[in-house]
C-alpha atoms as a PDB file:
ATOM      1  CA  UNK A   1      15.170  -8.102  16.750  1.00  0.00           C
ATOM      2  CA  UNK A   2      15.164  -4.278  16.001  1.00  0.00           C
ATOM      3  CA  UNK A   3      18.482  -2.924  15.222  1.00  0.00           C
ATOM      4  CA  UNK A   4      19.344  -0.366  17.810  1.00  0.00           C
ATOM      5  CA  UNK A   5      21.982   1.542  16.632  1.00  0.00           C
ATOM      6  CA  UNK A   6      19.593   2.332  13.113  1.00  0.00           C
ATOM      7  CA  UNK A   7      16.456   5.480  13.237  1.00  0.00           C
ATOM      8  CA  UNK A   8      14.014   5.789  10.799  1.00  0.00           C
ATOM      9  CA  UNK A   9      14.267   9.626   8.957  1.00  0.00           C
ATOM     10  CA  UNK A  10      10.735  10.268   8.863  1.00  0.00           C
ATOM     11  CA  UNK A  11       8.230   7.213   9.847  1.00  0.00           C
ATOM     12  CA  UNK A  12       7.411   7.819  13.453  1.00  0.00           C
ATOM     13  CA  UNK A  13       7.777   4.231  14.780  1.00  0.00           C
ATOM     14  CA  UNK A  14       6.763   5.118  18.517  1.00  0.00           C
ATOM     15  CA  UNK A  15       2.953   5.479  16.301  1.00  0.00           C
ATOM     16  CA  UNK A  16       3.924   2.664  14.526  1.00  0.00           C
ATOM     17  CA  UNK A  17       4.739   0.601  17.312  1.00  0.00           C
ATOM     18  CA  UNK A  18       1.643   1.586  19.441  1.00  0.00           C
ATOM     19  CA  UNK A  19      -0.895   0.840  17.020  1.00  0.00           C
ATOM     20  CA  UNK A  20      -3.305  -1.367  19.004  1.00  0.00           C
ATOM     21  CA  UNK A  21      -3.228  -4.820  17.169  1.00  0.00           C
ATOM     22  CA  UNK A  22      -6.539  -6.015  16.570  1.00  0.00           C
ATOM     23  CA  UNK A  23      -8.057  -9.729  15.338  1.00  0.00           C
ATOM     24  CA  UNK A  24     -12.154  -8.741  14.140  1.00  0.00           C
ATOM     25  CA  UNK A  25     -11.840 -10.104  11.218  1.00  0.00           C
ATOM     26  CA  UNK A  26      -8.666 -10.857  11.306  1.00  0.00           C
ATOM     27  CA  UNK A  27      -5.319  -9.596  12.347  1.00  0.00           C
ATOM     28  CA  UNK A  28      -4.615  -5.677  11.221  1.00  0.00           C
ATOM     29  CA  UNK A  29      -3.671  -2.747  12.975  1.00  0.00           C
ATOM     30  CA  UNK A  30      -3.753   1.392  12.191  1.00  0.00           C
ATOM     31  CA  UNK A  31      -1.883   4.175  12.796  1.00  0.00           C
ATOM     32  CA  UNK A  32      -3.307   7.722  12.144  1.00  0.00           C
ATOM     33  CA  UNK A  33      -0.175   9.434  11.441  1.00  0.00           C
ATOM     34  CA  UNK A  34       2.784   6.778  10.665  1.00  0.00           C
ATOM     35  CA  UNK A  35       4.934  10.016   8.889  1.00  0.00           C
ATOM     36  CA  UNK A  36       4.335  13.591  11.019  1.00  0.00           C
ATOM     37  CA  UNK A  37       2.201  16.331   9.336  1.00  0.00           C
ATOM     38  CA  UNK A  38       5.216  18.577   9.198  1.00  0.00           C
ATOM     39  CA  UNK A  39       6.675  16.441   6.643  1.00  0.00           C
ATOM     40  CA  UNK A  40       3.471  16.564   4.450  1.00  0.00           C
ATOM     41  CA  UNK A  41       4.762  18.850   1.673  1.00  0.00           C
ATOM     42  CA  UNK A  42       8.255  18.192   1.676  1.00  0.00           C
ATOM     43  CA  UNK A  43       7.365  14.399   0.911  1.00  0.00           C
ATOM     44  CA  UNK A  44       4.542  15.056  -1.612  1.00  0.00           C
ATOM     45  CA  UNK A  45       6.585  17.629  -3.296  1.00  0.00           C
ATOM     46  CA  UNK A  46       9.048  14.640  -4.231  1.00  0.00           C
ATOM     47  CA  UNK A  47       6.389  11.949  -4.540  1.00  0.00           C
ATOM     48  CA  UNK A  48       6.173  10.048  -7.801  1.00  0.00           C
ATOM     49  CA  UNK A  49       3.683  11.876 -10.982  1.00  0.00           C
ATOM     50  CA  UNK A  50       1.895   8.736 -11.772  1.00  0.00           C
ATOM     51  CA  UNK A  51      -1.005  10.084 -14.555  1.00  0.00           C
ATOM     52  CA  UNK A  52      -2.454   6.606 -15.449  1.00  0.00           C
ATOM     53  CA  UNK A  53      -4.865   3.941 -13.341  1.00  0.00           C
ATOM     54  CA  UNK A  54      -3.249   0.863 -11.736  1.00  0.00           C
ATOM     55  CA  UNK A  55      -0.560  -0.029  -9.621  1.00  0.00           C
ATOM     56  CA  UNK A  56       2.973   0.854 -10.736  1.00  0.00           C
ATOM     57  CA  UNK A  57       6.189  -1.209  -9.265  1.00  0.00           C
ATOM     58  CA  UNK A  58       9.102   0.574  -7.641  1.00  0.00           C
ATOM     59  CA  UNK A  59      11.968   0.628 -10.177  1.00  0.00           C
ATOM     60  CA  UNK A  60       8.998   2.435 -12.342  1.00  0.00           C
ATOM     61  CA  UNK A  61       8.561   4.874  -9.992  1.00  0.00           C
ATOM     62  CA  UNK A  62      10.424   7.958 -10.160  1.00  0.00           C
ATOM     63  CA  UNK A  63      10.814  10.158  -7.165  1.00  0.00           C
ATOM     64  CA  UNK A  64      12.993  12.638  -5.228  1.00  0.00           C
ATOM     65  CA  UNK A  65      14.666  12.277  -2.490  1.00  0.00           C
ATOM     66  CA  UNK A  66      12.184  13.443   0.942  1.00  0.00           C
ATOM     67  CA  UNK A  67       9.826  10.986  -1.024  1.00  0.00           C
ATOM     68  CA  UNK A  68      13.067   8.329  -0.838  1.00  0.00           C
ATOM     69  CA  UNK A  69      13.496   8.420   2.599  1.00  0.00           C
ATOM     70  CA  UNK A  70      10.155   7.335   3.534  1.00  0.00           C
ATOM     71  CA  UNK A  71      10.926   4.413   1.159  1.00  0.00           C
ATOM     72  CA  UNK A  72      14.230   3.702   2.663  1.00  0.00           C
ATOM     73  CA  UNK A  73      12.475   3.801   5.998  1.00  0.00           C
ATOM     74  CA  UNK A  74      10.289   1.158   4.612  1.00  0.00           C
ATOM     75  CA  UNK A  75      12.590  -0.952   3.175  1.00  0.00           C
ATOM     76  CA  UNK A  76      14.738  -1.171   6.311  1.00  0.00           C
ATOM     77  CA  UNK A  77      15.772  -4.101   8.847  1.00  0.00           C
ATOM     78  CA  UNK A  78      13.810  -1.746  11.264  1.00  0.00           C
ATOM     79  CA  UNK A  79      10.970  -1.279  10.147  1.00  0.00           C
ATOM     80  CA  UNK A  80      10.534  -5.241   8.947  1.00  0.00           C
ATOM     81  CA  UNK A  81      11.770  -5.892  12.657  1.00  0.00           C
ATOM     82  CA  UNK A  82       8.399  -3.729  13.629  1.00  0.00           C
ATOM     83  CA  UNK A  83       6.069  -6.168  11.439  1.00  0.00           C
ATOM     84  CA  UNK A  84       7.619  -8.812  13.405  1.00  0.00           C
ATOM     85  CA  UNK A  85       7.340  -7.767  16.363  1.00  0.00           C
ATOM     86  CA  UNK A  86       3.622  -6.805  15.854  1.00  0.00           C
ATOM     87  CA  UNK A  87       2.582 -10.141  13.899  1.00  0.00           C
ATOM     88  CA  UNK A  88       4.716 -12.293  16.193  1.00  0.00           C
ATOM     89  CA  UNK A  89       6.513 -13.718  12.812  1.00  0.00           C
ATOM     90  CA  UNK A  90       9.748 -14.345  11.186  1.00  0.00           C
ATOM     91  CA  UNK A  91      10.351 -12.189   7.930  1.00  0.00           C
ATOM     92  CA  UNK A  92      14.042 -12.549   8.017  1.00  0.00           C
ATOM     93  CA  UNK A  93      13.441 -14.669   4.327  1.00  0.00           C
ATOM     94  CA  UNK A  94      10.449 -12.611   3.228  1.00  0.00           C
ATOM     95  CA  UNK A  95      11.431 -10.142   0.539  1.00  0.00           C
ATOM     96  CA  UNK A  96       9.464  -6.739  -0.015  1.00  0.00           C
ATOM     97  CA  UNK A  97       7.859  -5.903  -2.976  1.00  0.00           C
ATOM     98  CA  UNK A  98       6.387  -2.186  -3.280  1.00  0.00           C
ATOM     99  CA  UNK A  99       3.576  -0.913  -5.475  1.00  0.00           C
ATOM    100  CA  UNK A 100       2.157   2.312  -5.991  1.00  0.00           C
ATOM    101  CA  UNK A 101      -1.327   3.689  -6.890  1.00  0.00           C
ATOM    102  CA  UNK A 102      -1.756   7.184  -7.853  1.00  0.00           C
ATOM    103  CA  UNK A 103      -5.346   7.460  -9.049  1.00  0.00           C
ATOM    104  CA  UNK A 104      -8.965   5.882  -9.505  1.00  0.00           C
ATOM    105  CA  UNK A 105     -11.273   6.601 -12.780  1.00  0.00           C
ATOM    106  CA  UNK A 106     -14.532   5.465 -10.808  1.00  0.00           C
ATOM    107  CA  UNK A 107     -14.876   2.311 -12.486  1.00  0.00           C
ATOM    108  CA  UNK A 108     -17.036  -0.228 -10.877  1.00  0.00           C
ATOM    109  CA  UNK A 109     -14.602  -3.081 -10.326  1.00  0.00           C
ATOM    110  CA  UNK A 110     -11.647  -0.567  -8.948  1.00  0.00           C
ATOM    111  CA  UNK A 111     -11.267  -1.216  -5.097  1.00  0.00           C
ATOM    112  CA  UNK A 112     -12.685  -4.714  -5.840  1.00  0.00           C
ATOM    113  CA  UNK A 113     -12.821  -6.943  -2.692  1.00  0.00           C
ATOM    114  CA  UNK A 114      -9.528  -9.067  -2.381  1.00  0.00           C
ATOM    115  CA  UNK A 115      -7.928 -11.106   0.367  1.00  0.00           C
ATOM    116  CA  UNK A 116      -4.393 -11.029  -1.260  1.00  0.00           C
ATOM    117  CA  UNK A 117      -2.014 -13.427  -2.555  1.00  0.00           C
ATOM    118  CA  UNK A 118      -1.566 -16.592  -0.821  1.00  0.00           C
ATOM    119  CA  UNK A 119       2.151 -15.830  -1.292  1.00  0.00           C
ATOM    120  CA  UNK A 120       1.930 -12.433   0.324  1.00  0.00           C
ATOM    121  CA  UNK A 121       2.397 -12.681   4.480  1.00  0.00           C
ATOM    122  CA  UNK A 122       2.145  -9.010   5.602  1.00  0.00           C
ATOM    123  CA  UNK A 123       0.488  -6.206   3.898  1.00  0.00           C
ATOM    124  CA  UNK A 124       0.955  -2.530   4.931  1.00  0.00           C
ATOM    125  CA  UNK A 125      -0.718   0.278   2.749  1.00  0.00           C
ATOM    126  CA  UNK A 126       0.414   3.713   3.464  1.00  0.00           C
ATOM    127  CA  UNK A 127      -1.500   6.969   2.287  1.00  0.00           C
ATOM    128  CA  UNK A 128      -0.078   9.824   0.386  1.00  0.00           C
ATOM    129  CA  UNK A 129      -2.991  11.659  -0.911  1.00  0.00           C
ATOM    130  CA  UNK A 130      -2.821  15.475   0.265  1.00  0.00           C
ATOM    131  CA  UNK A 131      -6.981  15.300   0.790  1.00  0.00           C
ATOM    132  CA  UNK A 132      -9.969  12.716   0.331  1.00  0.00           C
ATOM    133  CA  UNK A 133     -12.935  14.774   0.651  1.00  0.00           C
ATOM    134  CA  UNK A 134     -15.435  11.974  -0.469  1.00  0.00           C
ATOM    135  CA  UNK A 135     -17.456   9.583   1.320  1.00  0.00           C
ATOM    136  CA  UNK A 136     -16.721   6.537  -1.324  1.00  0.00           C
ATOM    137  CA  UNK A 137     -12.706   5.293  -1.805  1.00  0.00           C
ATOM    138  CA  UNK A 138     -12.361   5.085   1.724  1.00  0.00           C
ATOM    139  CA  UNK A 139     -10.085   1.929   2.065  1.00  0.00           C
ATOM    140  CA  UNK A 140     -12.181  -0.673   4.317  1.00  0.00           C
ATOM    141  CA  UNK A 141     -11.289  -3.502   6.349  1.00  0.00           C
ATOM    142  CA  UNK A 142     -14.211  -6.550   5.127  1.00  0.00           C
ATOM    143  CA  UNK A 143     -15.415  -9.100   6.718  1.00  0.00           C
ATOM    144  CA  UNK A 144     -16.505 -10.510   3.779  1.00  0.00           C
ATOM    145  CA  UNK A 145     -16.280 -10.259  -0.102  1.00  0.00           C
ATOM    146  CA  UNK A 146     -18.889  -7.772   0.421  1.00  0.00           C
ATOM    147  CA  UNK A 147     -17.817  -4.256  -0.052  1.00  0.00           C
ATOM    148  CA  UNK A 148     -20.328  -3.132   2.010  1.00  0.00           C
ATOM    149  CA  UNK A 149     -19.786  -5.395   4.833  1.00  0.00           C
ATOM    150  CA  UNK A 150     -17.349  -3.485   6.462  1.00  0.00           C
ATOM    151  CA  UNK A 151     -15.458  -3.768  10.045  1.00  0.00           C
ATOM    152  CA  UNK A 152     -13.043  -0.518   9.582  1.00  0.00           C
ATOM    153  CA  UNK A 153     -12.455   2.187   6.818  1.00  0.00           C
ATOM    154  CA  UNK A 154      -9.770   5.767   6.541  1.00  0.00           C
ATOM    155  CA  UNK A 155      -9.374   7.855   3.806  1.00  0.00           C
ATOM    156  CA  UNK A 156      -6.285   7.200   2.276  1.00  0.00           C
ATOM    157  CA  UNK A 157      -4.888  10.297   3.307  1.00  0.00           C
ATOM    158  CA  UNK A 158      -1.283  11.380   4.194  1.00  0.00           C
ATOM    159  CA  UNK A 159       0.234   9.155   6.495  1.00  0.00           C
ATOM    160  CA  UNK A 160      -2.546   7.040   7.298  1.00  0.00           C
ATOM    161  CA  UNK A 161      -1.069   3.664   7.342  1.00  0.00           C
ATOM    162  CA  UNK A 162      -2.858  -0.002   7.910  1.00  0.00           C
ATOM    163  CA  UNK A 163      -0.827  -3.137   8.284  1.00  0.00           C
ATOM    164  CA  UNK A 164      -2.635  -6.998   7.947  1.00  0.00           C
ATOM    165  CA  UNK A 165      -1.002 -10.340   8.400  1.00  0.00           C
ATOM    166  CA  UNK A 166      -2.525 -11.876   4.756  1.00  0.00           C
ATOM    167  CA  UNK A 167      -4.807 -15.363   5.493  1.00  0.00           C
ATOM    168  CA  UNK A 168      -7.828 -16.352   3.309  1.00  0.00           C
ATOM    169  CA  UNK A 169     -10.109 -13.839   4.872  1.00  0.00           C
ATOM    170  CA  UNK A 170      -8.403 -10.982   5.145  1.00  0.00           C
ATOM    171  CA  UNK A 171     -11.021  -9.292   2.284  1.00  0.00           C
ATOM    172  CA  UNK A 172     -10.528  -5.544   1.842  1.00  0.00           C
ATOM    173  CA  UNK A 173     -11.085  -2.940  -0.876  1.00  0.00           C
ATOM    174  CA  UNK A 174     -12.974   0.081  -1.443  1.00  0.00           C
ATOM    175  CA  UNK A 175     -15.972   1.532  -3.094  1.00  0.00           C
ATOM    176  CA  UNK A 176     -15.066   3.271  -6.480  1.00  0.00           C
ATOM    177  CA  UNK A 177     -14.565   7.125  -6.741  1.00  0.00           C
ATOM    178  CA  UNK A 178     -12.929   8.967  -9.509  1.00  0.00           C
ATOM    179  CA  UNK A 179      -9.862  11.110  -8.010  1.00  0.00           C
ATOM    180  CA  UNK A 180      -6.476  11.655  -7.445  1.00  0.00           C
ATOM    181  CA  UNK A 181      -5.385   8.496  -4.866  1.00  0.00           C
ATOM    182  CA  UNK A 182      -2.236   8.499  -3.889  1.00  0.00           C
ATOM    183  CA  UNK A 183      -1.329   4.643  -1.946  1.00  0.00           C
ATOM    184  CA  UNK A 184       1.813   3.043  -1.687  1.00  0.00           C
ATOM    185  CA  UNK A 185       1.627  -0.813  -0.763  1.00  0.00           C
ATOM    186  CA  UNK A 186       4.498  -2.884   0.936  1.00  0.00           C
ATOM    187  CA  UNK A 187       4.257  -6.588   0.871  1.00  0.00           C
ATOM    188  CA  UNK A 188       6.472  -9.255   2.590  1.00  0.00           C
ATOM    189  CA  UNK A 189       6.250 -11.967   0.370  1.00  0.00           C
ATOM    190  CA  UNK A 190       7.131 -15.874   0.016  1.00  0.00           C
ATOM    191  CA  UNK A 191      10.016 -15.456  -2.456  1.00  0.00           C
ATOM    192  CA  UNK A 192      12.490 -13.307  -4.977  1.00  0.00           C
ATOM    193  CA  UNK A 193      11.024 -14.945  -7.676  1.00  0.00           C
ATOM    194  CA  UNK A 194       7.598 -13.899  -6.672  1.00  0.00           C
ATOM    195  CA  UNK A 195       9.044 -10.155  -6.583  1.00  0.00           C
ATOM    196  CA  UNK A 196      10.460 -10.559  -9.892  1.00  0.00           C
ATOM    197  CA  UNK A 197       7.044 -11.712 -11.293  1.00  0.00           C
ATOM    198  CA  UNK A 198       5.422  -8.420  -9.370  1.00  0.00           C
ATOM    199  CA  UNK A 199       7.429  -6.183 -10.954  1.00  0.00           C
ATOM    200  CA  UNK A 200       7.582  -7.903 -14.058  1.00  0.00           C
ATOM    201  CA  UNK A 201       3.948  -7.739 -14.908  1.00  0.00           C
ATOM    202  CA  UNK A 202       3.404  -4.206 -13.103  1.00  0.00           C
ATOM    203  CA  UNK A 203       5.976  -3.486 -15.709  1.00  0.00           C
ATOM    204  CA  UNK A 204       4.708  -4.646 -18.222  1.00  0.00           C
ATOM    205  CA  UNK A 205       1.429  -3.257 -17.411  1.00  0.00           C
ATOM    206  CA  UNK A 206       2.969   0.466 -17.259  1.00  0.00           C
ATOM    207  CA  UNK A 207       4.460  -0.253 -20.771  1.00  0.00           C
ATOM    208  CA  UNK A 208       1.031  -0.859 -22.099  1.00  0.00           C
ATOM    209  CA  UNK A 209      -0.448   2.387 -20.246  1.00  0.00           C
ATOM    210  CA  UNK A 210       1.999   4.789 -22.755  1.00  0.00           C
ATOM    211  CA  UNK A 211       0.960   3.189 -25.193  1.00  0.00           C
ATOM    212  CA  UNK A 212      -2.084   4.820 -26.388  1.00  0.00           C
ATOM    213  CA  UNK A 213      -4.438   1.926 -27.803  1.00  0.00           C
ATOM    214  CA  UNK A 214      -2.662  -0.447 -25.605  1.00  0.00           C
ATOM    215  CA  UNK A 215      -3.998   1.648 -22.498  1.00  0.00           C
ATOM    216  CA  UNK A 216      -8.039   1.695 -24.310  1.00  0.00           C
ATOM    217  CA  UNK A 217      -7.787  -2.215 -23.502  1.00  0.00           C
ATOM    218  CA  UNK A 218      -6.924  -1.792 -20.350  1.00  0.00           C
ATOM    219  CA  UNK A 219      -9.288   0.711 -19.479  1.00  0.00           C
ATOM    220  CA  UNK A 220     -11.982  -2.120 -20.400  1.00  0.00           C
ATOM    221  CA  UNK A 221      -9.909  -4.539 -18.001  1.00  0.00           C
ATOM    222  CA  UNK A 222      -9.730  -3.066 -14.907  1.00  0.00           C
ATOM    223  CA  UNK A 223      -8.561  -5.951 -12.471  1.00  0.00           C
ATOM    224  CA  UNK A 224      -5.652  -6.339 -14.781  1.00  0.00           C
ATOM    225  CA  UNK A 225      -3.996  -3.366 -14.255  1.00  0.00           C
END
């Protein structure tokens, strides 16, 4: 149940709502422009400098405060009671767990195919990347663990948003491209704990990145990071 008396400062959720749900291969839907245009440079103006490869957790994320709404909006009862509403589920005991991505070095294995965690039950990625003028790093929608077999793709683009319920086939990824690739990724999960271990090891991992021959290893371990 969406909480009436409770609006979201800059997600549009009339988009969000609208989104046509669709099941080929499996349950995801899209919305073109989940945050308005207008809001474009006020956001990215406040959006977190991340320099490095890799995912980063939230409490490593520094940002200012535009940027913070759209994570407030996120986080809220409202917006959860949206994923509900549009999966047909209960998430009232499935914690979020955010992750940002803020650039790709073109490595083969970056974008890798990838159902998602077994523990994971709702996925929505969300661009913030002012421009993707190139063909390749499109995120796509797979029917397989083929990168190439692919059912839907968008640039990852400001405001672009896709949302999946997780299963064992819900492949996606992208094909690599060096750039700056700006992706935030909300997950409603099984469990604290299972936060606690997300943001543990995406610490951990962002520890090791300013640390200069900590981060040549991971360069040569890309699915790690």
């Amino acid at each position: 149940m969406i909480e009436a008396d409770t609006k979201f400062a800059l997600l549009d959720e009339a988009e969000i709502r609208a989104a046509t749900l669709r099941h080929d291969p499996y349950d995801f839907a899209f919305v073109e422009q989940a945050i308005a245009p207008r809001y474009k440079d006020e956001v990215l103006a406040d959006a977190p400098v991340i320099p490095d490869r890799g995912s980063y957790g939230l409490p490593n994320l520094n940002y200012g405060p535009a940027f913070g709404k759209v994570i407030k909006d996120l986080l809220s009862p409202r917006f959860r009671g949206l994923m509900e509403e549009k999966f047909d589920l209960d998430l009232s005991k499935s914690p979020p767990v955010v992750l940002m991505m803020g650039n790709t070095t073109g490595h083969y294995n970056e974008g890798y195919a990838h159902p998602d965690s077994r523990h994971k039950i709702v996925t929505v990625l969300l661009g913030f990347t002012r421009e993707w003028p190139y063909e390749r790093g499109r995120l796509r929608v797979l029917r397989s663990s083929d990168r190439n077999d692919s059912a839907f793709e968008f640039a990852p683009e400001f405001g672009r948003m896709l949302m999946f319920k997780v299963c064992d086939h819900s492949w996606h990824g992208f094909l690599p491209q060096k750039g700056p690739r700006m992706s935030l990724q909300l997950c409603f999960v099984d469990s604290e704990a299972y936060v606690r271990r997300e943001y543990w090891r995406h610490g951990a991992s962002a520890f090791a990145k300013s640390v200069p021959l900590l981060r040549k290893v991971l360069d040569w371990a890309p699915k790690i990071a």
